[in-house]
Protein backbone atom coordinates (compact mmCIF):
# COMPACT_ATOMS: atom_id res chain seq x y z
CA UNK A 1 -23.83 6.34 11.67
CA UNK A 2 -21.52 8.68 9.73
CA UNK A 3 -18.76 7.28 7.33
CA UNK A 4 -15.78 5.93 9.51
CA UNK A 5 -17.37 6.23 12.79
CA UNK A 6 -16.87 4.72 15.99
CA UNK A 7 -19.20 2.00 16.57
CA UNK A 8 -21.68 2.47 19.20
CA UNK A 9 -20.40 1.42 22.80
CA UNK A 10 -23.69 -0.04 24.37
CA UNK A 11 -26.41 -2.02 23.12
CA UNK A 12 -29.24 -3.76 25.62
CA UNK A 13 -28.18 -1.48 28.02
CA UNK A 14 -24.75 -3.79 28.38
CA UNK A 15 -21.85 -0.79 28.45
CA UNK A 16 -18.63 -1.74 26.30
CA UNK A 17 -15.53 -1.74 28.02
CA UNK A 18 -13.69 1.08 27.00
CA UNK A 19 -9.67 0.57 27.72
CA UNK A 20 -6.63 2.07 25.39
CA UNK A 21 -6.92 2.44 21.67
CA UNK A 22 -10.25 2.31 19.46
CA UNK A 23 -9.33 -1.22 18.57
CA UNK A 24 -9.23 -2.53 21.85
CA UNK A 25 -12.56 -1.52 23.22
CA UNK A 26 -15.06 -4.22 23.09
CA UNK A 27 -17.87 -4.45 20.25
CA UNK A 28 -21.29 -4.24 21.49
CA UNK A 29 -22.08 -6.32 18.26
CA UNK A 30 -20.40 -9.11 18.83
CA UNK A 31 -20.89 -9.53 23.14
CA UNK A 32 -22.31 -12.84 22.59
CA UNK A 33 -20.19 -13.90 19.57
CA UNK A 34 -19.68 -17.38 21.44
CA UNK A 35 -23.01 -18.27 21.91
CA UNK A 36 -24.31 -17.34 18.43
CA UNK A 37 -24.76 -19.70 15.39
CA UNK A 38 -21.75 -20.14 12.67
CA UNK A 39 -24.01 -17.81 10.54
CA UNK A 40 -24.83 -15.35 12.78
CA UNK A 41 -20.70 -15.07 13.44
CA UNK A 42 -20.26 -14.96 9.99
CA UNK A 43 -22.93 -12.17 9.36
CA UNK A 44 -21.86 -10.44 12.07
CA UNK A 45 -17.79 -10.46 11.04
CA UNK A 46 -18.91 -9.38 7.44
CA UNK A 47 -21.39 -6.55 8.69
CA UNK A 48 -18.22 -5.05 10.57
CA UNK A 49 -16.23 -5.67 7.19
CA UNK A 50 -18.69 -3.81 5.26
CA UNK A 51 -17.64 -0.32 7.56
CA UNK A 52 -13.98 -0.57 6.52
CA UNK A 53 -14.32 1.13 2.77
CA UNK A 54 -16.06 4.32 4.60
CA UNK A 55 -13.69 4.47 6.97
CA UNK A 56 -10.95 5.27 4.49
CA UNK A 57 -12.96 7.11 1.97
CA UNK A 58 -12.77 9.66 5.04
CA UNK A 59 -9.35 9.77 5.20
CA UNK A 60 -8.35 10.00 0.86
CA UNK A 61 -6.35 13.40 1.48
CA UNK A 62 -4.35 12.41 3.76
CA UNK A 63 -3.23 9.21 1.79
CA UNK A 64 -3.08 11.54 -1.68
CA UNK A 65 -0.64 14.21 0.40
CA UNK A 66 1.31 10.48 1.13
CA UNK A 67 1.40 9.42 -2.29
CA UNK A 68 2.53 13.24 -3.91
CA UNK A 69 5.26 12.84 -1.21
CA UNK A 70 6.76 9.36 -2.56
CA UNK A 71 6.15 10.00 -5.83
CA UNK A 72 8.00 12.98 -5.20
CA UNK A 73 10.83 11.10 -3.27
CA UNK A 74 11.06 8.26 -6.15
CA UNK A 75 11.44 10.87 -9.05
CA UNK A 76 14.05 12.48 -6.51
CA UNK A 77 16.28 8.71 -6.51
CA UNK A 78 15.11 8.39 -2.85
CA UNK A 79 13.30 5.37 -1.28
CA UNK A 80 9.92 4.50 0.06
CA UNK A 81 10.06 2.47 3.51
CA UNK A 82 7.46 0.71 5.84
CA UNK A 83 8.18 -0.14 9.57
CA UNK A 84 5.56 -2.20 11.22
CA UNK A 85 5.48 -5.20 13.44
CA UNK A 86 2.53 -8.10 13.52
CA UNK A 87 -0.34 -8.02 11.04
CA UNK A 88 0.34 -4.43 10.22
CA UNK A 89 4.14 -5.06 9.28
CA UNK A 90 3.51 -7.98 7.55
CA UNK A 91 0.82 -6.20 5.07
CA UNK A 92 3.73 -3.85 4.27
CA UNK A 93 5.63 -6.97 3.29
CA UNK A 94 3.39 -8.13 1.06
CA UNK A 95 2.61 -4.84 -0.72
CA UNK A 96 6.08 -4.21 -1.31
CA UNK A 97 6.55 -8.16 -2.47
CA UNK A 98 3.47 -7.32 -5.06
CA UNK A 99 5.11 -4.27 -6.39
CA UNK A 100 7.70 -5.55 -8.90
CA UNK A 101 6.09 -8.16 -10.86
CA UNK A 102 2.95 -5.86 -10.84
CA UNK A 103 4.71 -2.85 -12.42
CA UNK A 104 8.20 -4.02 -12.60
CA UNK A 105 9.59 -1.35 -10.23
CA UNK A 106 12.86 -1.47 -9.21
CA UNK A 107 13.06 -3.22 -5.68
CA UNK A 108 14.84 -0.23 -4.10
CA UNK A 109 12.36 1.75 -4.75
CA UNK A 110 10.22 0.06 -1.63
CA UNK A 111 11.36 -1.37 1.54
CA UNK A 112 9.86 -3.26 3.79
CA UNK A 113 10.99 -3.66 7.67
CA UNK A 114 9.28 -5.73 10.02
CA UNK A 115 9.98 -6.18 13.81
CA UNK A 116 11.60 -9.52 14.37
CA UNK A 117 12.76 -9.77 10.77
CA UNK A 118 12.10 -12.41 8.53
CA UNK A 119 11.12 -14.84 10.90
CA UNK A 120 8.21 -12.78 12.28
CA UNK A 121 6.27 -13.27 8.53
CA UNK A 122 5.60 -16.59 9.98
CA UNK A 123 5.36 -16.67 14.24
CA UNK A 124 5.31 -13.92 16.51
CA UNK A 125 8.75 -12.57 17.86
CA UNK A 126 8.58 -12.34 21.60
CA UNK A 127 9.08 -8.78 22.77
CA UNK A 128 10.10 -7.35 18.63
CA UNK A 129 7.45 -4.77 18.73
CA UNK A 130 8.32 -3.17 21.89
CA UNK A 131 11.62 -2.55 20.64
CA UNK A 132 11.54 1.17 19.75
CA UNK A 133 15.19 1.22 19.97
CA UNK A 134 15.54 -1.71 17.09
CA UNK A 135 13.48 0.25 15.45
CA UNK A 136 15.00 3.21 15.70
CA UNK A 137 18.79 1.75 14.89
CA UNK A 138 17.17 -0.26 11.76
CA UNK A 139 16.20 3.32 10.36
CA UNK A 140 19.05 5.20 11.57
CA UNK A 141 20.72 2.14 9.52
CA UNK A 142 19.01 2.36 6.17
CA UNK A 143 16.78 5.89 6.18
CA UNK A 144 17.98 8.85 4.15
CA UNK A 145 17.54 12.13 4.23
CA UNK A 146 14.26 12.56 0.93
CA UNK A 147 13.16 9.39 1.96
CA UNK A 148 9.20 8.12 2.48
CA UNK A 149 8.95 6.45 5.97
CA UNK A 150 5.16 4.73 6.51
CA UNK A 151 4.74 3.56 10.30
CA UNK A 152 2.13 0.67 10.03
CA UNK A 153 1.00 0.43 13.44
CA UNK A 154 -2.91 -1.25 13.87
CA UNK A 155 -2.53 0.83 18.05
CA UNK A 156 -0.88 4.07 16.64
CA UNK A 157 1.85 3.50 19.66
CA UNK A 158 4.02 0.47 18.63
CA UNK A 159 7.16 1.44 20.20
CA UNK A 160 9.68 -0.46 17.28
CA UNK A 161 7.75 2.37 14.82
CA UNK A 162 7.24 4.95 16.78
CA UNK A 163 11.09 4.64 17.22
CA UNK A 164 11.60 3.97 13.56
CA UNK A 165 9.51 6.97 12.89
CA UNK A 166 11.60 9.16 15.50
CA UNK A 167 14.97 8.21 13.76
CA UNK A 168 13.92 8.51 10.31
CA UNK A 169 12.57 11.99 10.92
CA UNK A 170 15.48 12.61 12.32
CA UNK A 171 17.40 11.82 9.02
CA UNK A 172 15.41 14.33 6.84
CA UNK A 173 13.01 11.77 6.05
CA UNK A 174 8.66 12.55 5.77
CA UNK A 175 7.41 10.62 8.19
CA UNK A 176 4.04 9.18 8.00
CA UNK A 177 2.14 6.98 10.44
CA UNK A 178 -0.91 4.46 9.24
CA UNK A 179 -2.72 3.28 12.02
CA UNK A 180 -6.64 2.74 13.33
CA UNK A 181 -6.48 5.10 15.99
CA UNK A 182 -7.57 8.48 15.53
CA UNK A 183 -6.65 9.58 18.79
CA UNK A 184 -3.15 8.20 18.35
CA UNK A 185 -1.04 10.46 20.59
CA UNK A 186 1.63 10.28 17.63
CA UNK A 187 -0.48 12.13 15.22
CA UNK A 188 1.59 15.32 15.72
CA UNK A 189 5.09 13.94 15.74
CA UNK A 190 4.80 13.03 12.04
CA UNK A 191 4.28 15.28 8.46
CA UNK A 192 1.23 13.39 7.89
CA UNK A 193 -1.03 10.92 10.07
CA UNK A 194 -3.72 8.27 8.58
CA UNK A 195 -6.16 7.38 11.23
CA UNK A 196 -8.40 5.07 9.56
CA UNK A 197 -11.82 5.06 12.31
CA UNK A 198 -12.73 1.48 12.06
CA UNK A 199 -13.90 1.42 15.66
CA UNK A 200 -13.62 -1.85 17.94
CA UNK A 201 -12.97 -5.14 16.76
CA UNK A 202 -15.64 -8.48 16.42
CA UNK A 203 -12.79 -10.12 18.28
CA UNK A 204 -11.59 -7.71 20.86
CA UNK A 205 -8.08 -6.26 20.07
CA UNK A 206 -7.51 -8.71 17.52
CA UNK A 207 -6.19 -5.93 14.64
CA UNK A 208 -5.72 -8.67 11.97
CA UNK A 209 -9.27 -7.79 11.40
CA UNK A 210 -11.05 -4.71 10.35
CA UNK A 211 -7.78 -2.39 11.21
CA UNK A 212 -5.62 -4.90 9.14
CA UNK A 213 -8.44 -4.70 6.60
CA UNK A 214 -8.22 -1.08 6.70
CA UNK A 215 -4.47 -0.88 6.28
CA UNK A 216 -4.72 -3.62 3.62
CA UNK A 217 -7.16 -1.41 1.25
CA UNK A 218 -4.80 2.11 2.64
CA UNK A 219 -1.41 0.09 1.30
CA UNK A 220 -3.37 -1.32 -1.81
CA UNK A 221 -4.36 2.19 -3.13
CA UNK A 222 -1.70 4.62 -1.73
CA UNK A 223 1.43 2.10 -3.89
CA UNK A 224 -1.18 1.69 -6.93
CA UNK A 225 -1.54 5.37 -7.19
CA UNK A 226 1.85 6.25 -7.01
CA UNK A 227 2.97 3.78 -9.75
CA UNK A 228 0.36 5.29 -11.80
CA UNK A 229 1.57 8.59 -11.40
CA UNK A 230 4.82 7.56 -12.33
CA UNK A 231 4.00 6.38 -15.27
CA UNK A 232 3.64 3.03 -14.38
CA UNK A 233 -0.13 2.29 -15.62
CA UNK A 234 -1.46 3.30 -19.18
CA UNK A 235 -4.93 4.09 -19.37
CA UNK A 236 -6.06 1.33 -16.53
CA UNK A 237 -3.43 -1.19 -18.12
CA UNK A 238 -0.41 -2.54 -16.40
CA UNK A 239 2.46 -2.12 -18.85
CA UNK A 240 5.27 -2.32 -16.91
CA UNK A 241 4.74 -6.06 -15.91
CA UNK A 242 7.20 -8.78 -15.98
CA UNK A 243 6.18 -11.88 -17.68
CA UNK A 244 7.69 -14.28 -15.57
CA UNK A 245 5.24 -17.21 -16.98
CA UNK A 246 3.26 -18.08 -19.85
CA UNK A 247 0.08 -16.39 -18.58
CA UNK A 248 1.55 -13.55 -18.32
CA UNK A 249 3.15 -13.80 -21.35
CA UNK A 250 -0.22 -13.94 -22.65
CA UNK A 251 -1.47 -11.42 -21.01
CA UNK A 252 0.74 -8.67 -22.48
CA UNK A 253 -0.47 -9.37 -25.87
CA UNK A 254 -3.91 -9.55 -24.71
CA UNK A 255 -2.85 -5.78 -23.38
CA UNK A 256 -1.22 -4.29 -26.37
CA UNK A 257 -4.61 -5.42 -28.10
CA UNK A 258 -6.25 -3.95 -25.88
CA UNK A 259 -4.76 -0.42 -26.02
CA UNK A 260 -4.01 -0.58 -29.52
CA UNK A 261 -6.98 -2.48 -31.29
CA UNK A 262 -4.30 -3.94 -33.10
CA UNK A 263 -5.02 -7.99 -34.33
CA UNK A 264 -2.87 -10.67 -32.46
CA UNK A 265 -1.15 -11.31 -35.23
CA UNK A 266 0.55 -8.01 -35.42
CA UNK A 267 1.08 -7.42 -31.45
CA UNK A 268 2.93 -10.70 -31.23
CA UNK A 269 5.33 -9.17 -34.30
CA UNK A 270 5.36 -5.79 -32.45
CA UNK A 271 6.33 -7.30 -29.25
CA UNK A 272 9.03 -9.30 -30.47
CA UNK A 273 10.80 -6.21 -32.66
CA UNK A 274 10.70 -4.75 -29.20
CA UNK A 275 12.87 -7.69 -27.79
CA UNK A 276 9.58 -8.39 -25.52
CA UNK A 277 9.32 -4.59 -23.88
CA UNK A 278 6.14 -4.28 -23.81
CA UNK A 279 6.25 -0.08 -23.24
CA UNK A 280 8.20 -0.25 -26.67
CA UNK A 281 5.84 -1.88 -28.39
CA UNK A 282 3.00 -0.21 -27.11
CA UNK A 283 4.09 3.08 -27.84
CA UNK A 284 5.39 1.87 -31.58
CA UNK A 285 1.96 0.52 -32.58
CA UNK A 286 0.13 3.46 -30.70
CA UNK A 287 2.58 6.19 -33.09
CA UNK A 288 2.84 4.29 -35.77
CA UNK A 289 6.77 5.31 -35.47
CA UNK A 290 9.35 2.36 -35.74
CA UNK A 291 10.51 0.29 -32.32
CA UNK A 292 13.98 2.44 -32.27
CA UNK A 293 12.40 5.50 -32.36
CA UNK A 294 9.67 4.13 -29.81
CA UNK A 295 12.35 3.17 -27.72
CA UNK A 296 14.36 6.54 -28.20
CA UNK A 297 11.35 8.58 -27.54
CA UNK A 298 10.60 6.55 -24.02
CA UNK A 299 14.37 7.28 -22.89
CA UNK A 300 13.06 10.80 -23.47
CA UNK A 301 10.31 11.30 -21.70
CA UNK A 302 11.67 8.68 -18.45
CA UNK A 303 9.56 5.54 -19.78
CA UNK A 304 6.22 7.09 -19.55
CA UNK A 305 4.36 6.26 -22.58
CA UNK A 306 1.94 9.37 -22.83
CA UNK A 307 4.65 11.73 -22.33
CA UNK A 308 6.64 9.28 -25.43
CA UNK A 309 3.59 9.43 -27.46
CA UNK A 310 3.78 13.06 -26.87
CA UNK A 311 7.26 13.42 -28.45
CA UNK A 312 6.59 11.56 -31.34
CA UNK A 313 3.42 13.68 -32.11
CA UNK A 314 5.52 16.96 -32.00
């Protein structure tokens, strides 16, 4: 089988029904899921699992043209949004919820909309997802023109994005849609489609699975790469955390020590000249230069630490 393919569709001679998107056909794998021992389900569930990682190695480009376009956007002062509804909506909540104690990016830098609002994170909203005209009225609401838009939509036809999609591009917004269906008919009303091939489901139709697997790892490395490119991320250290706790509090000197070689001792002293910024510090101990002209030279270069380390070299 080649990377991201559609499973087969018949096994024992025993033809798979085949009916609307990828995701809803059945899996020839898993025909007699019920009858088969709590290993064998297990095995079976994991052995589909195990396809998802090819699946979106096949579609990288795509999510790199996404991420130039928000990291674009975000150095523009425009915003990154996600529109979704069920599993896929939800996953957009949390990866926008992860962002700013991760990196400590400002929280209107992502935004997450899910159909049925806040009340859907927790029960399905009758009838939310087949609103494309919420949809489109939330983005008409809150969309700009420079904006990101995502669609998260496991089907590729969820009428609240599609609608959300419609009104954004409508704004001046890029539009992209993130979805398991490669034969979404949306594909071509949008500036870029992800259709992440992770074929039918162990548990027919039920998208929390491999496609909400799939649009976990997509959301997971498209936001990670763009706060690296912005400067976010030195070497493969986050430096733009918040220490909201003692462990984390921890952790930042265990990072300047890390990137600096420095002793304990001396990042603790570093860290508090720099009134507990960790970029300052970093970038003081790295130059050698003093915290105000660490903290100058990051003003400088918009708070990226290689292009502050740059200054101070010149």
């Amino acid at each position: 089988m080649t990377a991201g393919a559609v499973e087969p569709h018949e096994v024992a001679g025993r033809p798979a029904i085949r009916v609307g998107a990828p995701t809803e056909r059945r899996n020839p794998r898993s025909i007699d899921l019920d009858l088969m021992t709590t290993r064998d389900v297990l095995s079976v569930i994991n052995d589909a699992d195990r396809r998802v990682p090819a699946a979106v190695a096949a579609v990288l480009d795509e999510i790199a043209t996404t991420v130039d376009l928000a990291v674009t956007a975000l150095r523009d002062g425009h915003r990154v949004h996600y529109f979704g509804a069920g599993t896929s909506g939800r996953l957009g909540v949390l990866d926008v919820a992860e962002l700013a104690p991760t990196f400590n990016s400002p929280r209107n830098w992502f935004c997450a909309h899910l159909a049925g609002g806040p009340d859907a994170m927790w029960q399905a909203v009758e009838n939310a997802e087949d609103d494309d005209r919420g949809g489109a009225a939330e983005a008409a609401d809150c969309v700009r023109a420079g904006d990101v838009v995502v669609g998260l939509a496991a089907s590729g036809r969820t009428p609240y994005v599609l609608g959300a999609l419609a009104a954004s591009r409508a704004k001046g917004a890029a539009t992209v849609l993130l979805c398991a269906n490669p034969e979404a008919g949306a594909a071509s009303s949008v500036d870029v489609f992800i259709g992440v091939d992770t074929g039918p489901e162990v548990v027919t139709g039920s998208t929390r699975m491999k496609a909400g697997t799939a649009q976990k790892l997509v959301l997971n490395t498209f936001s990670t790469a763009v706060m690296v490119r912005l400067g976010r991320v030195y070497s493969n250290l986050m430096i733009d955390m918040v220490a909201t706790n003692a462990k984390l509090r921890g952790r930042m000197i265990s990072i300047l020590m890390e990137a600096t070689g420095c002793a304990e001792e001396i990042c603790h002293r570093a860290l508090n000249e720099a009134d507990g910024d960790l970029k300052t510090a970093l970038v003081s101990l790295v130059s050698g230069a003093g915290v105000p002209a660490a903290r100058a030279a990051l003003a400088r270069s918009a708070h990226q630490v290689r292009g502050a380390l740059a200054l101070l070299a010149s």
